[in-house]
N, C-alpha and C. Protein backbone atom coordinates (compact mmCIF):
# COMPACT_ATOMS: atom_id res chain seq x y z
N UNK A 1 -2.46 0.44 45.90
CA UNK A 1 -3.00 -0.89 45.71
C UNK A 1 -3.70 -0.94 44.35
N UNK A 2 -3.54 -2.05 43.32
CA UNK A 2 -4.23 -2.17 42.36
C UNK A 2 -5.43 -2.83 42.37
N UNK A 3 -6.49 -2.64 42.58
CA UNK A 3 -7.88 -3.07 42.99
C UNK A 3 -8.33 -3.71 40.75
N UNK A 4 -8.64 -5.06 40.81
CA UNK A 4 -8.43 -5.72 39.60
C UNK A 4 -10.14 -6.89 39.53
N UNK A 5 -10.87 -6.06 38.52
CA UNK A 5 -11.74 -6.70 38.18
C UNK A 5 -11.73 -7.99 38.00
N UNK A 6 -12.51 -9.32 37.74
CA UNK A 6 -12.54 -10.40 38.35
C UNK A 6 -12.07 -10.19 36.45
N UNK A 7 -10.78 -11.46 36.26
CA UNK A 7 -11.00 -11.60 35.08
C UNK A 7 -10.08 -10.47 33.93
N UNK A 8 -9.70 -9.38 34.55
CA UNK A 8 -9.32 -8.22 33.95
C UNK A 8 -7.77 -8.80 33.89
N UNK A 9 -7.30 -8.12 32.74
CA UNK A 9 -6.02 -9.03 32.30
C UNK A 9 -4.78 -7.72 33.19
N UNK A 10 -3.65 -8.72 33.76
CA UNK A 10 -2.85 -7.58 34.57
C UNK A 10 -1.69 -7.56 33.46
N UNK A 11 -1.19 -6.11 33.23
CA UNK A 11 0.31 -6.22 32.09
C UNK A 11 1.30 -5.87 33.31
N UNK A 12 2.28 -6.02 32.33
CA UNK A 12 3.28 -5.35 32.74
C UNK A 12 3.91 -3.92 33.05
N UNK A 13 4.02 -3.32 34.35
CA UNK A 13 4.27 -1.47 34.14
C UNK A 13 6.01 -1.60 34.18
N UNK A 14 5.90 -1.04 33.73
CA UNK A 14 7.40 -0.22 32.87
C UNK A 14 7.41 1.37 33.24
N UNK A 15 8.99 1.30 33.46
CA UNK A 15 8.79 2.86 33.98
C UNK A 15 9.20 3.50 32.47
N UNK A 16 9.76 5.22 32.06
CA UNK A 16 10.16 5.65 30.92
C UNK A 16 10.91 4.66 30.43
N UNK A 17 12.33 4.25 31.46
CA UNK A 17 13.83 3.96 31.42
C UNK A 17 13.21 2.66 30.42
N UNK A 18 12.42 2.17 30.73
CA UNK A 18 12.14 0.56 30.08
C UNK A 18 12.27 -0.52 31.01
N UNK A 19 12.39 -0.35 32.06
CA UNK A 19 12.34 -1.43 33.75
C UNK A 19 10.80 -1.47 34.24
N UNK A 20 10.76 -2.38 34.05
CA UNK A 20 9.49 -3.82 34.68
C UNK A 20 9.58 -3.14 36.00
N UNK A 21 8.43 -1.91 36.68
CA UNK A 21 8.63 -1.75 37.65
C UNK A 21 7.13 -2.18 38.74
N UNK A 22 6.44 -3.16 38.08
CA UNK A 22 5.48 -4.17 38.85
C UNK A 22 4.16 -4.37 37.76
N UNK A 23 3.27 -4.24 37.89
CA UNK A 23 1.83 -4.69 37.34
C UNK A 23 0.85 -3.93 37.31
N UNK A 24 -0.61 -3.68 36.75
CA UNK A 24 -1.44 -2.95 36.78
C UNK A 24 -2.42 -3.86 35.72
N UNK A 25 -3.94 -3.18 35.96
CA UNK A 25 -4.31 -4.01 35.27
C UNK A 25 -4.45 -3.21 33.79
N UNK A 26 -5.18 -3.60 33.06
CA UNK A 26 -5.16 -3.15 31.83
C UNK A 26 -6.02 -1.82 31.52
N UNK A 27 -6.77 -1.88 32.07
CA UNK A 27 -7.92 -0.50 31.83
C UNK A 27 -7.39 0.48 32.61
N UNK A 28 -6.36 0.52 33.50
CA UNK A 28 -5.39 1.71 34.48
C UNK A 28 -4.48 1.84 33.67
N UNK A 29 -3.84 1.23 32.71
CA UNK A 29 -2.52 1.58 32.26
C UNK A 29 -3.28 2.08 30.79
N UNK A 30 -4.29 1.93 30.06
CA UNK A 30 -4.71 2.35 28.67
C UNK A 30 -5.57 3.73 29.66
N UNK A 31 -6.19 4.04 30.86
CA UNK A 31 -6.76 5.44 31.16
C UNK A 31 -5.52 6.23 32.10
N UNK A 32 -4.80 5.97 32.35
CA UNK A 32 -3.20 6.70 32.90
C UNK A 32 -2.18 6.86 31.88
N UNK A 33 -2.76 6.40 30.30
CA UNK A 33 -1.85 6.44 29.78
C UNK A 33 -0.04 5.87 30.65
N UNK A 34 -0.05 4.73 31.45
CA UNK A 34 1.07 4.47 31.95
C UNK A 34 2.20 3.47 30.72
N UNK A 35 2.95 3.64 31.10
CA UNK A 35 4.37 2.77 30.25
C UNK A 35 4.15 1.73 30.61
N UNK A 36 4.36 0.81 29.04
CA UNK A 36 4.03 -0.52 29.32
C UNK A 36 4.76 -0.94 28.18
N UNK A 37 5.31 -2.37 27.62
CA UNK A 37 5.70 -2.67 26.58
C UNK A 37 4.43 -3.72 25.91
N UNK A 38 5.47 -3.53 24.23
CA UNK A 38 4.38 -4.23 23.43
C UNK A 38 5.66 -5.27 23.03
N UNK A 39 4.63 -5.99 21.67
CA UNK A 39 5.50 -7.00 20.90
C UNK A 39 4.55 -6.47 19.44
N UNK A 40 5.30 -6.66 18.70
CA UNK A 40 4.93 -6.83 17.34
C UNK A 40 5.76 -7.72 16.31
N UNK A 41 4.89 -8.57 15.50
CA UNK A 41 5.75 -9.21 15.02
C UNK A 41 5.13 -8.89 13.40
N UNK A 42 6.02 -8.83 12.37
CA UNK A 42 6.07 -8.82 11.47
C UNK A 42 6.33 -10.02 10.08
N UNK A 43 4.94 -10.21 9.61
CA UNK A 43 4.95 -11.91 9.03
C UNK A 43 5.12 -11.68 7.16
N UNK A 44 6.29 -12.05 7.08
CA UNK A 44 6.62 -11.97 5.29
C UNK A 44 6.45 -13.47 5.03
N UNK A 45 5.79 -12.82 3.81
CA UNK A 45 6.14 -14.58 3.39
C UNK A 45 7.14 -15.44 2.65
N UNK A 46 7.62 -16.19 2.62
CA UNK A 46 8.40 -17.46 2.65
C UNK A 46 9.30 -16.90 1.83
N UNK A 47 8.99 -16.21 0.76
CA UNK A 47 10.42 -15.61 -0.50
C UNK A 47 10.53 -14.16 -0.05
N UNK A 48 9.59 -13.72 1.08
CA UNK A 48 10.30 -12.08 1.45
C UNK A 48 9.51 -11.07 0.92
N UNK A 49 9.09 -11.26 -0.04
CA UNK A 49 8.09 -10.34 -1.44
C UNK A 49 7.12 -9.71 -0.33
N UNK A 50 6.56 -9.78 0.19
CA UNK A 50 5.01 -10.14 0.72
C UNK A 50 5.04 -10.01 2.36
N UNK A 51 3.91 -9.12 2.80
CA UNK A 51 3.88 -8.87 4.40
C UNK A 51 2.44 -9.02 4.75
N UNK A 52 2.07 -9.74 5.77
CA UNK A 52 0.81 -9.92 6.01
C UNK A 52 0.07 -8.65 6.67
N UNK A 53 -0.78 -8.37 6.28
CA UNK A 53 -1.71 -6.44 6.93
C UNK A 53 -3.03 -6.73 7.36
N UNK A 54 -3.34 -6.46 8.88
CA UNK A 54 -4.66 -6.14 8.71
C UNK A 54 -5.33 -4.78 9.08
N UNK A 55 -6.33 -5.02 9.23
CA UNK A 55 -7.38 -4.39 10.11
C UNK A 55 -8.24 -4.43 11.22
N UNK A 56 -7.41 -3.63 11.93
CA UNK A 56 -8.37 -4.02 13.38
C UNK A 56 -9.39 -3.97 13.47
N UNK A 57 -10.47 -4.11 14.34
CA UNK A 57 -11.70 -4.27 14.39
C UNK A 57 -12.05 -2.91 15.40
N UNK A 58 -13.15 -2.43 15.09
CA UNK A 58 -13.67 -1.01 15.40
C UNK A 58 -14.16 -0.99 16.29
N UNK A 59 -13.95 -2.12 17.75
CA UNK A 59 -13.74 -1.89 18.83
C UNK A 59 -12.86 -2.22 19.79
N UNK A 60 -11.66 -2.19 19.20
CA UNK A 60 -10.23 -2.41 19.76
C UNK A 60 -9.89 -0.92 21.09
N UNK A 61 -9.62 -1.43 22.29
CA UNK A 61 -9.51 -0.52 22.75
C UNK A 61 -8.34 1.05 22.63
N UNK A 62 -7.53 0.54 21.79
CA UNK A 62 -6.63 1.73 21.29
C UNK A 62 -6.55 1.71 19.66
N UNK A 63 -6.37 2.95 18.86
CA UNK A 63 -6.56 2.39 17.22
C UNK A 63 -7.22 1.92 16.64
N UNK A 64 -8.87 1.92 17.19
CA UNK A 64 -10.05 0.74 16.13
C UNK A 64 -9.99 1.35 14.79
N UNK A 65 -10.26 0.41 13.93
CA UNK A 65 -10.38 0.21 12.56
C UNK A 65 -8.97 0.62 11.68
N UNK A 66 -7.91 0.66 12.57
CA UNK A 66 -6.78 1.04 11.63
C UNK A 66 -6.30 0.34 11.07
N UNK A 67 -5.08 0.04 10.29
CA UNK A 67 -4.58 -0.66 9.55
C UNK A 67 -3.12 -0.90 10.22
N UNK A 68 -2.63 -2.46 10.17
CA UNK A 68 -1.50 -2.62 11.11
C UNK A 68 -0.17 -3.69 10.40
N UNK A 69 0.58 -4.13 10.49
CA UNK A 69 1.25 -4.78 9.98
C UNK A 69 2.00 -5.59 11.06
N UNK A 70 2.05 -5.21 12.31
CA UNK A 70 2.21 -6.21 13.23
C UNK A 70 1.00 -6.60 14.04
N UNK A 71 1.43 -8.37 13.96
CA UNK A 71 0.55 -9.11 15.06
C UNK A 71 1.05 -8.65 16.28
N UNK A 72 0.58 -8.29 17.52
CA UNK A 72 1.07 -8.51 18.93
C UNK A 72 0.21 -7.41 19.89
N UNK A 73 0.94 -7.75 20.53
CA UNK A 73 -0.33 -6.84 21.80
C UNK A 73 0.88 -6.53 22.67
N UNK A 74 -0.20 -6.15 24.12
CA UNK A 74 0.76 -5.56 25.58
C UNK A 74 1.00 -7.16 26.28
N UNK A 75 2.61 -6.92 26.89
CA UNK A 75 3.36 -7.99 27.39
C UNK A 75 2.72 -7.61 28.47
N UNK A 76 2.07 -9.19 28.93
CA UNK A 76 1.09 -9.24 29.98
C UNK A 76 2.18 -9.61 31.74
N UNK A 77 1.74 -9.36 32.39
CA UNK A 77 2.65 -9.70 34.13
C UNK A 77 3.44 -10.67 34.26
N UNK A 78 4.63 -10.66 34.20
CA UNK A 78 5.06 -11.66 34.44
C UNK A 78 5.84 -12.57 32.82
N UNK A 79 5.11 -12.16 31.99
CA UNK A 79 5.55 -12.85 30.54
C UNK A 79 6.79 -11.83 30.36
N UNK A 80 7.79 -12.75 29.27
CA UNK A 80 8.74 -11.22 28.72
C UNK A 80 8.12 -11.23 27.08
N UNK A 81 9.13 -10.20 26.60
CA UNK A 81 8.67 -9.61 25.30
C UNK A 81 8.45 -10.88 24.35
N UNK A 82 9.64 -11.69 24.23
CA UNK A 82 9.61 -12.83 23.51
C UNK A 82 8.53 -13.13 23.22
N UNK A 83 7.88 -13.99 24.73
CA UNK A 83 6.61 -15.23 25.13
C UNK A 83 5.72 -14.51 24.33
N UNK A 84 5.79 -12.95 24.90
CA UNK A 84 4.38 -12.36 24.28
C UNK A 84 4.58 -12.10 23.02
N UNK A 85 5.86 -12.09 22.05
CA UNK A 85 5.25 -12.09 20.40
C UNK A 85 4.98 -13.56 19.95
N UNK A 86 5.51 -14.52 20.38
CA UNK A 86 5.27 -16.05 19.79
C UNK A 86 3.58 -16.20 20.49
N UNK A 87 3.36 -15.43 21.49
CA UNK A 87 1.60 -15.67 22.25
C UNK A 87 0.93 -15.26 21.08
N UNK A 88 1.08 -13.96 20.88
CA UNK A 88 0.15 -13.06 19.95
C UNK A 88 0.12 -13.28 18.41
N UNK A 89 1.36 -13.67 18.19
CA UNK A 89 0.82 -14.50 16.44
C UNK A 89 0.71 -15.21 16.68
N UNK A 90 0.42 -16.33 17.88
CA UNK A 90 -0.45 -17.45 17.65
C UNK A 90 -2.12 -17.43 17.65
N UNK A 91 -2.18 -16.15 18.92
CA UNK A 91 -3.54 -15.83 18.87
C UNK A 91 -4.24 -15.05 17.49
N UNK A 92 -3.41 -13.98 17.16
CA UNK A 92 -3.68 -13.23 16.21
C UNK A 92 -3.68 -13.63 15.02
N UNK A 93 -2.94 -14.34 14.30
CA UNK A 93 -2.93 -15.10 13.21
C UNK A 93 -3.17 -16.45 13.12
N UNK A 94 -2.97 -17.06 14.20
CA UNK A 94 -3.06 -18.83 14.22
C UNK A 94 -1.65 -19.41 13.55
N UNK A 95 -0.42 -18.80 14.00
CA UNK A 95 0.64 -19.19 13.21
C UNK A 95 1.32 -19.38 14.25
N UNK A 96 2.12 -20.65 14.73
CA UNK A 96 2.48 -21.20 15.48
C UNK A 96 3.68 -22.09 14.37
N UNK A 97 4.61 -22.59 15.28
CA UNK A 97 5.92 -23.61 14.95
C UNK A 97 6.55 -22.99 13.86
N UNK A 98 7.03 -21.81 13.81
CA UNK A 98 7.51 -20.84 13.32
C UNK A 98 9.13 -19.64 13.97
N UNK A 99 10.25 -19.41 13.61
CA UNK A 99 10.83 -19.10 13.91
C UNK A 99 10.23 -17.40 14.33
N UNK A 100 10.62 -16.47 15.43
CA UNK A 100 10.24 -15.70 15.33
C UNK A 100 11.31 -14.72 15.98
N UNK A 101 11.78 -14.10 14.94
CA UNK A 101 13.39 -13.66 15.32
C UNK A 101 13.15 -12.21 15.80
N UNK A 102 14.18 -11.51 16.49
CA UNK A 102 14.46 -10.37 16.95
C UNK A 102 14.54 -9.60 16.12
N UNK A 103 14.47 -7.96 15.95
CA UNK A 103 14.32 -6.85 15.16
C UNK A 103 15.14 -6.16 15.53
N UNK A 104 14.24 -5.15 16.16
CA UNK A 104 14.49 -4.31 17.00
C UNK A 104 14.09 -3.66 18.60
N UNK A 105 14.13 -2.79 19.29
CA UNK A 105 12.64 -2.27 19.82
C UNK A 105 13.15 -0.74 19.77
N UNK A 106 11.95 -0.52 20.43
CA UNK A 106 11.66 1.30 20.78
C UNK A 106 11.07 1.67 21.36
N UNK A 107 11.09 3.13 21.32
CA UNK A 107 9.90 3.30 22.95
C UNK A 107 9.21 4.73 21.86
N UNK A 108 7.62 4.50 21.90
CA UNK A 108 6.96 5.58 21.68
C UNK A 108 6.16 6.37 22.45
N UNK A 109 6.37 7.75 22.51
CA UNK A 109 5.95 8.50 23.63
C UNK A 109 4.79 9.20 22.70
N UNK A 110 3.81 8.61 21.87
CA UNK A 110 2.39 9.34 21.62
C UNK A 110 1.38 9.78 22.34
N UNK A 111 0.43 10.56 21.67
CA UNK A 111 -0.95 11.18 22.42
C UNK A 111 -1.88 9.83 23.00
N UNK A 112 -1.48 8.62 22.24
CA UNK A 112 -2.48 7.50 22.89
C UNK A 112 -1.70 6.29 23.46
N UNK A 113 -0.45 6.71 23.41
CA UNK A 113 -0.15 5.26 23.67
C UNK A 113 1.68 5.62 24.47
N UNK A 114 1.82 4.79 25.31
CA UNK A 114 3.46 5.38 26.20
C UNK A 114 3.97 3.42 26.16
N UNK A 115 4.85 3.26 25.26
CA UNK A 115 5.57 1.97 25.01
C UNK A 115 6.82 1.83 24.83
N UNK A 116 7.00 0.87 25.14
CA UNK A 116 8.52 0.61 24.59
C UNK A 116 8.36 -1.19 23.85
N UNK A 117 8.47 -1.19 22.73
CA UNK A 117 8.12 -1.77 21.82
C UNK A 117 9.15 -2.63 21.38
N UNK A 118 8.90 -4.02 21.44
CA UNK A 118 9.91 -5.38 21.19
C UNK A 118 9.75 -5.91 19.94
N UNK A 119 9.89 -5.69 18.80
CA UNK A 119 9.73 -6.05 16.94
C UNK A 119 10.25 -7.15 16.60
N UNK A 120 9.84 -8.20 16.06
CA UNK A 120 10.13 -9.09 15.40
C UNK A 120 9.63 -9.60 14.00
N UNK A 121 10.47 -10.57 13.72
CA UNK A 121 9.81 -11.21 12.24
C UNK A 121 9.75 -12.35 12.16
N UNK A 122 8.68 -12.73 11.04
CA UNK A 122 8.68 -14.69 10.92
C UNK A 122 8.60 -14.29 9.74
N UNK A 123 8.53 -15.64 9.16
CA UNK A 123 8.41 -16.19 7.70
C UNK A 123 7.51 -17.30 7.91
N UNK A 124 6.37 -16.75 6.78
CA UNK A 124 5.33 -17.76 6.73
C UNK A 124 4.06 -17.54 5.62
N UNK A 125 3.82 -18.39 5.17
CA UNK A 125 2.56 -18.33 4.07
C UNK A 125 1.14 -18.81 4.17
N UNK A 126 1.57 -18.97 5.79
CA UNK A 126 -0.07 -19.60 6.15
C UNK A 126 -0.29 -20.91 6.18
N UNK A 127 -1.12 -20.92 6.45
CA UNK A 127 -2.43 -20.81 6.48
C UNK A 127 -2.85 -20.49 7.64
N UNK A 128 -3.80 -19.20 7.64
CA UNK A 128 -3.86 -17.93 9.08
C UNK A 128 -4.95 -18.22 9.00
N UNK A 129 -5.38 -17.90 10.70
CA UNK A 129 -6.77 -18.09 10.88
C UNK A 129 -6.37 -17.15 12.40
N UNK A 130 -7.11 -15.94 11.36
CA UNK A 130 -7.09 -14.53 12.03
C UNK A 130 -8.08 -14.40 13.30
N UNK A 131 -7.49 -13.92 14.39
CA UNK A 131 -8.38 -13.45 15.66
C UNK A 131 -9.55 -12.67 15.11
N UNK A 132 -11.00 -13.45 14.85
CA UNK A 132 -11.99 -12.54 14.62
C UNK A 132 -12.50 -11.49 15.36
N UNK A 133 -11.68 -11.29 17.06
CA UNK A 133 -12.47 -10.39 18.17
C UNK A 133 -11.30 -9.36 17.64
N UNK A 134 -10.41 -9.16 17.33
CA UNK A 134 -9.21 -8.58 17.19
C UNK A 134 -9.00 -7.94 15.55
N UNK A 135 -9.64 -8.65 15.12
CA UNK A 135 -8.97 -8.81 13.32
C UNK A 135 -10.24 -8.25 12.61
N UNK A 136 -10.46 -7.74 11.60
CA UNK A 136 -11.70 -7.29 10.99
C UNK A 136 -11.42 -8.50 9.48
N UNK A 137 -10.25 -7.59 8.74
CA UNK A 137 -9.73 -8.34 8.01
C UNK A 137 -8.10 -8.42 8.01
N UNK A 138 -7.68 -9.45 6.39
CA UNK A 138 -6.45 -8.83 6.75
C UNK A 138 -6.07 -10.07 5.02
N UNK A 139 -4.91 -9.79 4.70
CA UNK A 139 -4.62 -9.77 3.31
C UNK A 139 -2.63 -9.36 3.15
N UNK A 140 -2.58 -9.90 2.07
CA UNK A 140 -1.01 -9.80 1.40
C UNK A 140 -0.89 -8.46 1.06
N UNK A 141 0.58 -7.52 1.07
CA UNK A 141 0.78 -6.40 0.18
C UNK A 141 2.38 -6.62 -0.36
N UNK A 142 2.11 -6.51 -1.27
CA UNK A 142 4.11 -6.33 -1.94
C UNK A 142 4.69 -5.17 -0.59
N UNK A 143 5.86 -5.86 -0.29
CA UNK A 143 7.24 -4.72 0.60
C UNK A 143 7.39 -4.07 -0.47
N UNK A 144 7.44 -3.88 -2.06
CA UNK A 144 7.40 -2.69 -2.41
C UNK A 144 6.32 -1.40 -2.29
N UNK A 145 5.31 -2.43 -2.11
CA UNK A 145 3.93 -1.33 -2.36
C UNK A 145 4.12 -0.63 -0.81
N UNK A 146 4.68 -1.42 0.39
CA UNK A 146 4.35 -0.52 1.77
C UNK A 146 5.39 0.19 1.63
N UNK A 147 6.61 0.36 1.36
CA UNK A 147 7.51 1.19 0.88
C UNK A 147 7.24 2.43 0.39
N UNK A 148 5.67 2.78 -0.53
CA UNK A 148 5.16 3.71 -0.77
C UNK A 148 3.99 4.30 -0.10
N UNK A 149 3.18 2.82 0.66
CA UNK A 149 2.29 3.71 1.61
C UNK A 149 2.57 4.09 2.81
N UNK A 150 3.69 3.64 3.66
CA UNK A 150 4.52 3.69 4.79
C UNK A 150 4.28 5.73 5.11
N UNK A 151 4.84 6.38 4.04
CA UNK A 151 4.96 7.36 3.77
C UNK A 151 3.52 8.59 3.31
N UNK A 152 2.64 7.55 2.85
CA UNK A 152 1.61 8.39 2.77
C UNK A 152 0.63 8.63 4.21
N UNK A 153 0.60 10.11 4.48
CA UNK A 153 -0.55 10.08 5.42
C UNK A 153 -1.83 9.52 5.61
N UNK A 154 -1.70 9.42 4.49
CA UNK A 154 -3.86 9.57 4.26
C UNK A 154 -3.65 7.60 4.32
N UNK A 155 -2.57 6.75 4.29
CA UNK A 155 -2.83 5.67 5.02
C UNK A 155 -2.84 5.26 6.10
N UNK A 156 -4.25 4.92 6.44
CA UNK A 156 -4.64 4.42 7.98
C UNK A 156 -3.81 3.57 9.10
N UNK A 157 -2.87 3.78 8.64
CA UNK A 157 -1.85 2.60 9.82
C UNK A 157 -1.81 3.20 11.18
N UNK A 158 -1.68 2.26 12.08
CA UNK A 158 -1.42 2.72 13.48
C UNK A 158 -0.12 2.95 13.49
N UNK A 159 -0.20 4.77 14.52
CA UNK A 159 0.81 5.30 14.36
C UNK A 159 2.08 4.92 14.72
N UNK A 160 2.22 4.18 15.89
CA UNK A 160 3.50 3.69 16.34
C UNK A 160 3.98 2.25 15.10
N UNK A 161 2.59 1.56 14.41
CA UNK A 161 3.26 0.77 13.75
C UNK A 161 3.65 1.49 12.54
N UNK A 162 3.20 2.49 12.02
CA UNK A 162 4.24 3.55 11.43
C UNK A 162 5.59 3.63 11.50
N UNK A 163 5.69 4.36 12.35
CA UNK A 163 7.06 4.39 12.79
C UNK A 163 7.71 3.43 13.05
N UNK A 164 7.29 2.21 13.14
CA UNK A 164 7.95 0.85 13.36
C UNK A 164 8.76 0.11 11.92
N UNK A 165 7.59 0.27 11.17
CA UNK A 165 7.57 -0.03 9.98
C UNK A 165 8.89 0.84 9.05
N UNK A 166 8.55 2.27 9.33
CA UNK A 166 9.78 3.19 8.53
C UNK A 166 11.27 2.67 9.25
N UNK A 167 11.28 2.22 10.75
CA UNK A 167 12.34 1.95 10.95
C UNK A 167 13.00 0.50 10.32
N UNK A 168 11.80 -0.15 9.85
CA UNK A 168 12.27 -1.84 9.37
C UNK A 168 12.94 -1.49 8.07
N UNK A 169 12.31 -0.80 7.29
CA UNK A 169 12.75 -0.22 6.14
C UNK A 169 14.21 0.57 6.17
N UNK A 170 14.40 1.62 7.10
CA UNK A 170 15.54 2.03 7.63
C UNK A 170 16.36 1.07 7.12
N UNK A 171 16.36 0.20 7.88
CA UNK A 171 17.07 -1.32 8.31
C UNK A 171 17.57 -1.86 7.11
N UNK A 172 16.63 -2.17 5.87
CA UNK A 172 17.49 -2.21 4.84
C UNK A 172 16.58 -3.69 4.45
N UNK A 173 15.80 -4.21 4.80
CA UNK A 173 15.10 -5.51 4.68
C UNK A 173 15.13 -6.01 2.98
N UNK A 174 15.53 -6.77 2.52
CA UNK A 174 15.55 -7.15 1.34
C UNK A 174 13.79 -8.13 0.97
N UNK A 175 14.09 -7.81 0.00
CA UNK A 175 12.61 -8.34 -0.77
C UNK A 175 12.35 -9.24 -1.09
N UNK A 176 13.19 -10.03 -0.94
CA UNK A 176 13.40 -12.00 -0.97
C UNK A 176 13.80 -12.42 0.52
């Protein structure tokens, strides 16, 4: 039985395979480390040049103060991956009526985090009005310049959006 604080947000549990195999609430699946999916969406702007980055805020319950390049969170009960990346850059950035296309996904099996991860992209130049409970800051970088920090350790990115990121690049993303 999942016994669920008044208010406590329920996600979605996912087994390894990537199957929706019922609900839990959120503070059981981040201390069970259980499988759950995310969304991330990835916001260039309008000519491609340019990717929106922030910084989480240093009491985020997984990754505080890191550095991220996707908006999105955990696909909550009942929502699919989609709902929850068009939810989360609306919450996270304030960017709404926006196309928000398919990527890729993946599943990361890290020391903090067990996902299988739904990637997308928009195009957009703002005007953002960043989740202050969520967001510390957050700012433009040239796709050439992450091209070079993607790769450096000693940059603070969250690790799965790491690896998210090297795979967009993989991919071949052009700069316009």
């Amino acid at each position: 039985m999942n016994r669920v604080t008044a208010g406590e947000e329920l996600v979605a549990w996912y087994d390894p395979a990537g199957t929706v195999i019922g609900s839990v609430p959120r503070s059981r699946m981040r201390a069970q480390r259980l499988w759950h999916a995310t969304t991330g969406v990835l916001v260039r702007s309008l000519d491609g040049s340019r990717v929106f980055v922030h910084r989480r805020t240093a009491d985020k319950d997984v990754f505080p103060g890191m550095l991220d390049v996707w908006a999105g969170g955990v696909v909550a009960a009942g929502e699919s991956p989609a709902v929850t990346a068009v939810r989360e850059l609306a919450e996270e950035y304030g960017v709404s009526g926006v196309a928000v296309e398919p990527l890729f996904s993946g599943t990361y099996d890290l020391p903090d985090v067990r996902c299988h991860a739904f990637l997308y992209e928009a195009r957009s130049n703002g005007p953002f009005v960043v989740q202050e409970s969520e967001i510390e800051s957050a700012w433009w970088e040239p796709v050439s310049r992450l091209r070079v920090l993607v790769d450096d350790p000693r940059w603070p990115i969250v690790p799965d959006g790491r690896i998210a990121l090297k795979e967009w690049f993989a991919l071949g993303p052009r700069e316009s």
